[in-house]
C-alpha atoms as a PDB file:
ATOM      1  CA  UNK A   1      35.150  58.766  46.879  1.00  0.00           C
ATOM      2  CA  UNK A   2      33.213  62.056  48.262  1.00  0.00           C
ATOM      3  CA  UNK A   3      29.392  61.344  48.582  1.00  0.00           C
ATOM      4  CA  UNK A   4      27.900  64.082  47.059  1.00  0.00           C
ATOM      5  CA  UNK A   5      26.164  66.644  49.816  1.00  0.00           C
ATOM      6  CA  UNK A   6      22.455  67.417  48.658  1.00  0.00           C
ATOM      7  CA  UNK A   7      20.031  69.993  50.224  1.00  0.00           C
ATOM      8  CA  UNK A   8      16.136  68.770  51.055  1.00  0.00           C
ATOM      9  CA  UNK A   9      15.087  72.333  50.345  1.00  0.00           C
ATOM     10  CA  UNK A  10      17.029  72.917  46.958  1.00  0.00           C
ATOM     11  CA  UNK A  11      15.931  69.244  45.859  1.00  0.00           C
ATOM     12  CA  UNK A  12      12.339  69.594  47.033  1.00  0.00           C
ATOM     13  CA  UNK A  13      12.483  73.265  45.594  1.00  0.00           C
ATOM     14  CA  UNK A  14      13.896  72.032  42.184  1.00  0.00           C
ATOM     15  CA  UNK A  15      11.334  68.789  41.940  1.00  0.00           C
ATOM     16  CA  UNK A  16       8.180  71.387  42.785  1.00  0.00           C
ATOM     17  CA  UNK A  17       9.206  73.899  39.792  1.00  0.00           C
ATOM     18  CA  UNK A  18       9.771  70.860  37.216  1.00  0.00           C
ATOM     19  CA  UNK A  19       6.586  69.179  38.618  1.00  0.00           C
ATOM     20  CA  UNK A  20       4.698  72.544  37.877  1.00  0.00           C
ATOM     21  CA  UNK A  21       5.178  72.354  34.597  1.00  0.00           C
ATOM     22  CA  UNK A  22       3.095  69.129  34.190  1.00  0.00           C
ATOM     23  CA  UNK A  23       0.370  70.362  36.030  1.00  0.00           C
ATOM     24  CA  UNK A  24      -3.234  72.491  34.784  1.00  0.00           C
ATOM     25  CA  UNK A  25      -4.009  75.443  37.026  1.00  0.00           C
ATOM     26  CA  UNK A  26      -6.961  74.341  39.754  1.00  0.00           C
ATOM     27  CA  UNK A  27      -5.673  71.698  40.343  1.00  0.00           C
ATOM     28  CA  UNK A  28      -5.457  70.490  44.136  1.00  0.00           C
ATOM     29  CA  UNK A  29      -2.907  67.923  45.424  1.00  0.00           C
ATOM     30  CA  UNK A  30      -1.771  67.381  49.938  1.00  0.00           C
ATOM     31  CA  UNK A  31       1.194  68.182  50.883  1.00  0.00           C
ATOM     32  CA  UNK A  32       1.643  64.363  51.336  1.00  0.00           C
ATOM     33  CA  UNK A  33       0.543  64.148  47.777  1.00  0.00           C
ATOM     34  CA  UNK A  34       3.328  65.842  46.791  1.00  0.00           C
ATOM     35  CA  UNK A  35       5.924  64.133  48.896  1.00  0.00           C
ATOM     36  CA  UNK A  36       5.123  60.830  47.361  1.00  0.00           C
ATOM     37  CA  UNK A  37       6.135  62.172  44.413  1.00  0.00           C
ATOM     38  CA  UNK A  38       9.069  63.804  45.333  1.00  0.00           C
ATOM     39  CA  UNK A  39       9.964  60.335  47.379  1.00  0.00           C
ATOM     40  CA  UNK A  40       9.482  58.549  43.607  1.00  0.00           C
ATOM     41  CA  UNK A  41      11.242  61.601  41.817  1.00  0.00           C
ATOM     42  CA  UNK A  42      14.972  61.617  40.710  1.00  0.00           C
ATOM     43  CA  UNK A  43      15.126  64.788  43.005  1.00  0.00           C
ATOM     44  CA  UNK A  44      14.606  62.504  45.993  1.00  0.00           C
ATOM     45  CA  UNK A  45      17.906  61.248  47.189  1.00  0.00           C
ATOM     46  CA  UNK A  46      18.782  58.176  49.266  1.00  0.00           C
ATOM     47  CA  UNK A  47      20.378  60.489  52.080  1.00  0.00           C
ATOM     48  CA  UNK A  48      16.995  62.184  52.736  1.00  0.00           C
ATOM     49  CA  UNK A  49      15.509  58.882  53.566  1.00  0.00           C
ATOM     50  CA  UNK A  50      15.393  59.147  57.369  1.00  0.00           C
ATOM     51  CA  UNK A  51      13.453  62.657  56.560  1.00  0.00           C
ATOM     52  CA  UNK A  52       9.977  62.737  57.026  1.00  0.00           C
ATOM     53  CA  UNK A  53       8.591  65.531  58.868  1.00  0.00           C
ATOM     54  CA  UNK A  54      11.452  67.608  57.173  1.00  0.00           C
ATOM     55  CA  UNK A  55       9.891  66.652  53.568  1.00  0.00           C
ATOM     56  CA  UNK A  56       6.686  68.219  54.817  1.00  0.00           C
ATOM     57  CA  UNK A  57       8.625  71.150  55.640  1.00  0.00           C
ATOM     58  CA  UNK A  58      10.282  71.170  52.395  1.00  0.00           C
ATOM     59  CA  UNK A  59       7.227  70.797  49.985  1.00  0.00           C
ATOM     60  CA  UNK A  60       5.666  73.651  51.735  1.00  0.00           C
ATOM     61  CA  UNK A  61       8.774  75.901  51.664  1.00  0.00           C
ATOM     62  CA  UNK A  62       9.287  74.935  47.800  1.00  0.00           C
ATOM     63  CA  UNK A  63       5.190  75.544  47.276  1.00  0.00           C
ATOM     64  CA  UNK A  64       5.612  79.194  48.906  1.00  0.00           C
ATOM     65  CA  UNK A  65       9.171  79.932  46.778  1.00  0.00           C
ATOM     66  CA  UNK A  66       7.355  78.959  43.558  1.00  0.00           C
ATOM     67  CA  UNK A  67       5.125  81.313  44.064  1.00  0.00           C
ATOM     68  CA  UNK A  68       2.596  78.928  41.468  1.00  0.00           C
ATOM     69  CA  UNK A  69       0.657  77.783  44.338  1.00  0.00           C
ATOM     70  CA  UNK A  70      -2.348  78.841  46.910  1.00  0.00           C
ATOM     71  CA  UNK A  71      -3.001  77.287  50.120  1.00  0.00           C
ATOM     72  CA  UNK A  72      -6.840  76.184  50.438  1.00  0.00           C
ATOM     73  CA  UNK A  73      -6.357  74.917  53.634  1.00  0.00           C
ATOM     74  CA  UNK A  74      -3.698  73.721  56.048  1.00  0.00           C
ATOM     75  CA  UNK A  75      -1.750  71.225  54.201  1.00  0.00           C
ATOM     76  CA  UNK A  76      -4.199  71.532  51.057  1.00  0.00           C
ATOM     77  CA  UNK A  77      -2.846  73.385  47.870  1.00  0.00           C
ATOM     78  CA  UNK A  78      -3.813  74.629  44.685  1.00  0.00           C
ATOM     79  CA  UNK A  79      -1.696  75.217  41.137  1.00  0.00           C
ATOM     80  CA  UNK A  80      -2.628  79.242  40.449  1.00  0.00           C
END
């Protein structure tokens, strides 16, 4: 059986824009925030779990695609 290949940046991308939608503009979650919710989201998948500077990475790159989000500070974001 062929394990299924998955990308960290299209999974983290995908979890930020559903996530989004749940959320009221102002308001402020951490990047690390945000990757314990990807980690407990069905976007999260068991072959990115010896990732965990690259989830930083990802949540970032996701926040700037989205295009939803400001940064306040390094690592500190906020829903436009």
């Amino acid at each position: 059986m062929l394990k299924e290949k998955y990308s960290l940046n299209a999974e983290t991308l995908n979890f930020i824009t559903e996530f989004e939608k749940t959320v009221e503009s102002g308001k402020v979650y951490t990047t690390q925030e945000l990757v314990d919710l990807f980690e407990k989201s069905p976007f999260n998948k068991e072959q990115f779990d010896t990732y965990k500077k690259p989830k930083n990475n990802s949540i970032w790159y996701a926040l700037k695609r989205s295009g939803n989000w400001t940064m306040l500070k390094r690592g500190v974001y906020q829903k436009k």
